[in-house]
Each structure stands twice: as structure tokens, then as C-alpha cells.
Protein backbone atom coordinates (compact mmCIF):
# COMPACT_ATOMS: atom_id res chain seq x y z
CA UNK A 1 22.61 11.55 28.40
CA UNK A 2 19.29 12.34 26.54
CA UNK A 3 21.44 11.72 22.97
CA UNK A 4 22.07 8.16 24.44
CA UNK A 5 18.65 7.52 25.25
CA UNK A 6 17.80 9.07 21.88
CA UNK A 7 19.91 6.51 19.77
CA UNK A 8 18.75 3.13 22.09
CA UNK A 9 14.88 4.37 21.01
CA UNK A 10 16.39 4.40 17.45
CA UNK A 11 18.27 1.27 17.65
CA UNK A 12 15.51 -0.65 19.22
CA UNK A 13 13.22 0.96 15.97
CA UNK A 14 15.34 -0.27 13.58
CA UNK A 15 15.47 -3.66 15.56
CA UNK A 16 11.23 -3.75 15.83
CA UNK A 17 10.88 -2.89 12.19
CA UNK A 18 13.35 -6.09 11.25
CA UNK A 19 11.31 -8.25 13.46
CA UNK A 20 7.85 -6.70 11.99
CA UNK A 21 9.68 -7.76 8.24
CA UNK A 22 10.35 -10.99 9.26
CA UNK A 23 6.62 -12.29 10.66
CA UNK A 24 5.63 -10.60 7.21
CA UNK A 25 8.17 -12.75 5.14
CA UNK A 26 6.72 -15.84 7.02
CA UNK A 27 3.23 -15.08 6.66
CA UNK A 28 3.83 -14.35 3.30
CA UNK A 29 4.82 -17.67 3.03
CA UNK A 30 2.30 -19.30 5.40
CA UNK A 31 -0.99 -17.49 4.78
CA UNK A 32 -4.02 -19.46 2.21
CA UNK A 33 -5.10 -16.93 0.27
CA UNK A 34 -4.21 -13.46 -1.61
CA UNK A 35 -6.69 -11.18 1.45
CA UNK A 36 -4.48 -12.50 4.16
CA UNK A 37 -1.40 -12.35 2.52
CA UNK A 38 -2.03 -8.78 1.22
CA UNK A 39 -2.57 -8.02 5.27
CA UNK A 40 1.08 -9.50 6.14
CA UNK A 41 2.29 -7.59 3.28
CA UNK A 42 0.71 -4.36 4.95
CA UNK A 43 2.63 -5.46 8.24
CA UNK A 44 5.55 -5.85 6.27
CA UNK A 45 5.41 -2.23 4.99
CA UNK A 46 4.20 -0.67 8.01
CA UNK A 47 6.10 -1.97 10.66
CA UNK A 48 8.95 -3.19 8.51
CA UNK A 49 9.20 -0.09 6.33
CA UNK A 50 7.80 2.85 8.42
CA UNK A 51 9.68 1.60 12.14
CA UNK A 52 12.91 1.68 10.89
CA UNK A 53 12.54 4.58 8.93
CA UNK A 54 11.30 6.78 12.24
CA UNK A 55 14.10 4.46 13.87
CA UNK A 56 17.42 6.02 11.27
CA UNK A 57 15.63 9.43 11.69
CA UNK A 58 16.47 9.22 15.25
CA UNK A 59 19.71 7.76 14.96
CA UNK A 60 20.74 10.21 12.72
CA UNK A 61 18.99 13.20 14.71
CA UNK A 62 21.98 12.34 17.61
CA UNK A 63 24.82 11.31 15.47
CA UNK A 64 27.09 14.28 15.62
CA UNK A 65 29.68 12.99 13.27
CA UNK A 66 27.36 14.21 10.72
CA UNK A 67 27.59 18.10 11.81
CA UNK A 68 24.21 20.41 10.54
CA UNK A 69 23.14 18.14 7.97
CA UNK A 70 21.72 15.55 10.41
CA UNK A 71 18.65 17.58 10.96
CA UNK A 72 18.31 16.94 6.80
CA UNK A 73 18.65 13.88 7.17
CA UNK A 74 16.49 13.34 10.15
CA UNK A 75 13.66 15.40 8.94
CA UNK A 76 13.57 13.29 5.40
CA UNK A 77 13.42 10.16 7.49
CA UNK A 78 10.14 11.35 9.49
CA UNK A 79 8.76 12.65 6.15
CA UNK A 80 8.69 9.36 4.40
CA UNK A 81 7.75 7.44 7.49
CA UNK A 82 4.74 10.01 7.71
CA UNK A 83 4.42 9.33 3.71
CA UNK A 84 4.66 5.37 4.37
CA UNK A 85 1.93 5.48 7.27
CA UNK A 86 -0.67 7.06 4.78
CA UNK A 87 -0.07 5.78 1.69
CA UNK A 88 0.93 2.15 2.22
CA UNK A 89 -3.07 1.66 4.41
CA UNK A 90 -4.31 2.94 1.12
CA UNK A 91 -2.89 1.38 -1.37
CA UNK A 92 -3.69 -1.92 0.03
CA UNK A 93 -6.96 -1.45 0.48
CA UNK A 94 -7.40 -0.04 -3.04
CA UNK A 95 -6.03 -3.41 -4.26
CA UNK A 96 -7.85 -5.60 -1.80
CA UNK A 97 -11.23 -3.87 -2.91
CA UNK A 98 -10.78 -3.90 -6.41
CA UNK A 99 -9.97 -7.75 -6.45
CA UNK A 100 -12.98 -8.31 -3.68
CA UNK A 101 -15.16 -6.46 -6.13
CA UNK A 102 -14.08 -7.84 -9.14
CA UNK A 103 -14.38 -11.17 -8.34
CA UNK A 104 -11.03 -12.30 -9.54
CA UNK A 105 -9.32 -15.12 -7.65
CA UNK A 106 -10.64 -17.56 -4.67
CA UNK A 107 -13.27 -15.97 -2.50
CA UNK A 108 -12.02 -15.95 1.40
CA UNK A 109 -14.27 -18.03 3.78
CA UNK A 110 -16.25 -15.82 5.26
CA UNK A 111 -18.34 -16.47 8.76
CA UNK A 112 -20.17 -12.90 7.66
CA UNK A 113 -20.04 -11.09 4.90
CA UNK A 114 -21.32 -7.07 4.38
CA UNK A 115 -19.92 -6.05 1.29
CA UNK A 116 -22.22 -8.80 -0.25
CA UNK A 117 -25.21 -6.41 -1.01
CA UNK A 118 -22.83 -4.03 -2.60
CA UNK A 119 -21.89 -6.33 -4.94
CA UNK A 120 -23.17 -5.77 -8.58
CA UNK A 121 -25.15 -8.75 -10.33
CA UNK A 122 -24.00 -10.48 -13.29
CA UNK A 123 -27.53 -9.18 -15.09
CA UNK A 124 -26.58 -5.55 -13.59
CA UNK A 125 -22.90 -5.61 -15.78
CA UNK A 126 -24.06 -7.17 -18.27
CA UNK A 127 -26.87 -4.60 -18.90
CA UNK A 128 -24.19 -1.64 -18.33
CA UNK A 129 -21.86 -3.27 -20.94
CA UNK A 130 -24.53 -3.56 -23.28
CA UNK A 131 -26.13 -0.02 -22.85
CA UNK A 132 -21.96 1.36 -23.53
CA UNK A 133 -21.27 -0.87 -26.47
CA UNK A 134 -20.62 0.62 -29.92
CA UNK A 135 -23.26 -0.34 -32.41
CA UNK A 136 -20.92 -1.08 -35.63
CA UNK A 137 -21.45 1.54 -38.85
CA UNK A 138 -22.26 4.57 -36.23
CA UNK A 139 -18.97 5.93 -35.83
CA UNK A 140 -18.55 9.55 -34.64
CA UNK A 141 -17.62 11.45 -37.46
CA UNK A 142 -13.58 13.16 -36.82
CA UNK A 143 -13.54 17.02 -35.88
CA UNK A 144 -10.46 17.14 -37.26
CA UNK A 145 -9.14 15.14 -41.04
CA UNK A 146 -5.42 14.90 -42.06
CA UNK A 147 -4.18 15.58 -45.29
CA UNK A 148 -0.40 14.99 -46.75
CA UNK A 149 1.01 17.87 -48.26
């Protein structure tokens, strides 16, 4: 009875996640700009990765067919749904920031916006750049010179 149970939850995962995949696809497709895009992508990879991921684990967890080895398999399942949760989050938000801070594409329309102030001025990079530049003719001298033999 509770392995029945067991497999619907799974099913129904697997089913969720394919429905989470398609609203990403479409607003993939639908969204303006890159910042709302790269939050359907997210979506996509959480709900649509993750879901069905937990969703298999489960399924496999009650298939018996499969003898010892579907604790394995069920236990690699959970570990890269666990993996998924907390490194897809992160990775889109390390690309989101970097393109928000580096000012490269369209900026979003913004009602409010925060990170403002902790944006560098053009004077500010422009100063660092200059302060890291090589001047030409003082080259380090090498530790180390090569020789044929």
C-alpha cells in the first residue's frame, strides 16, 4: 500500500517538474529582457530539473524489479536534486550580478533600484585601470633565463 502511494508522489514529481519545464520554455520565449529570462531559466532548472529528479528517486526507491540496487539509485537521485537546489540559485545569481554590474546589455526598468549606490563610476574604473596599467620600458626583470644547450 505505502509503495503505491510512494510511486503516485513520484509520478506526480516527474509530472510537476514537466509542467515547471514547460512555463520555462514559454517564458523563455515570452519574457523582454535577459533578468527575466535568466529567472524562467532558474524555474526551468529548479522545478524542471530538481522535481523530477526527487520524483525518479522515488520511483525507483519502490520499484522492486530492480532488487538492492534501487537504494543506489534512489540515493544518487536525492543527491543531485540536493546538488541542483544549491547550485543552480547560485549560479544564476552569479551571472545575473556580474551582467547587472557590468553594465553589459539593456538595463531592466526599474520602479526602484538599490544596487544603484553600489555601482562603481566611470571616473572610479577608469582611475583603477590607470593606477594597474604597465608603464612601457619597466618590465620586471625574469627570475629565471633559458638557454639552448
Amino acid at each position: 500500500m505505502i509503495d503505491e502511494i510512494i510511486f503516485i508522489i513520484g509520478s506526480i514529481a516527474i509530472l510537476l517538474g514537466a509542467i515547471h519545464d514547460l512555463v520555462a520554455a514559454i517564458g523563455m520565449l515570452r519574457f523582454p529582457d535577459f533578468y527575466m529570462r535568466s529567472h524562467a531559466a532558474t524555474v526551468g532548472t529548479i522545478g524542471g530539473a530538481a522535481l523530477p529528479v526527487f520524483g525518479a528517486g522515488l520511483v525507483a526507491l519502490v520499484y522492486h524489479p530492480l532488487g538492492s540496487q534501487r537504494f543506489f539509485m534512489a540515493g544518487i537521485a536525492f543527491t543531485v536534486g540536493i546538488l541542483i537546489l544549491l547550485i543552480a540559485p547560485t549560479g544564476s545569481h552569479s551571472l545575473v550580478s556580474a551582467v547587472y554590474f557590468g553594465r553589459i546589455g539593456k538595463k531592466p526598468r526599474l520602479v526602484v533600484d538599490q544596487l544603484e549606490e553600489d555601482l562603481p563610476k566611470r571616473s572610479d574604473v577608469a582611475e583603477l585601470v590607470r593606477e594597474h596599467e604597465e608603464v612601457p620600458g619597466e618590465e620586471a626583470e625574469p627570475k629565471f633565463t633559458f638557454r639552448r644547450v
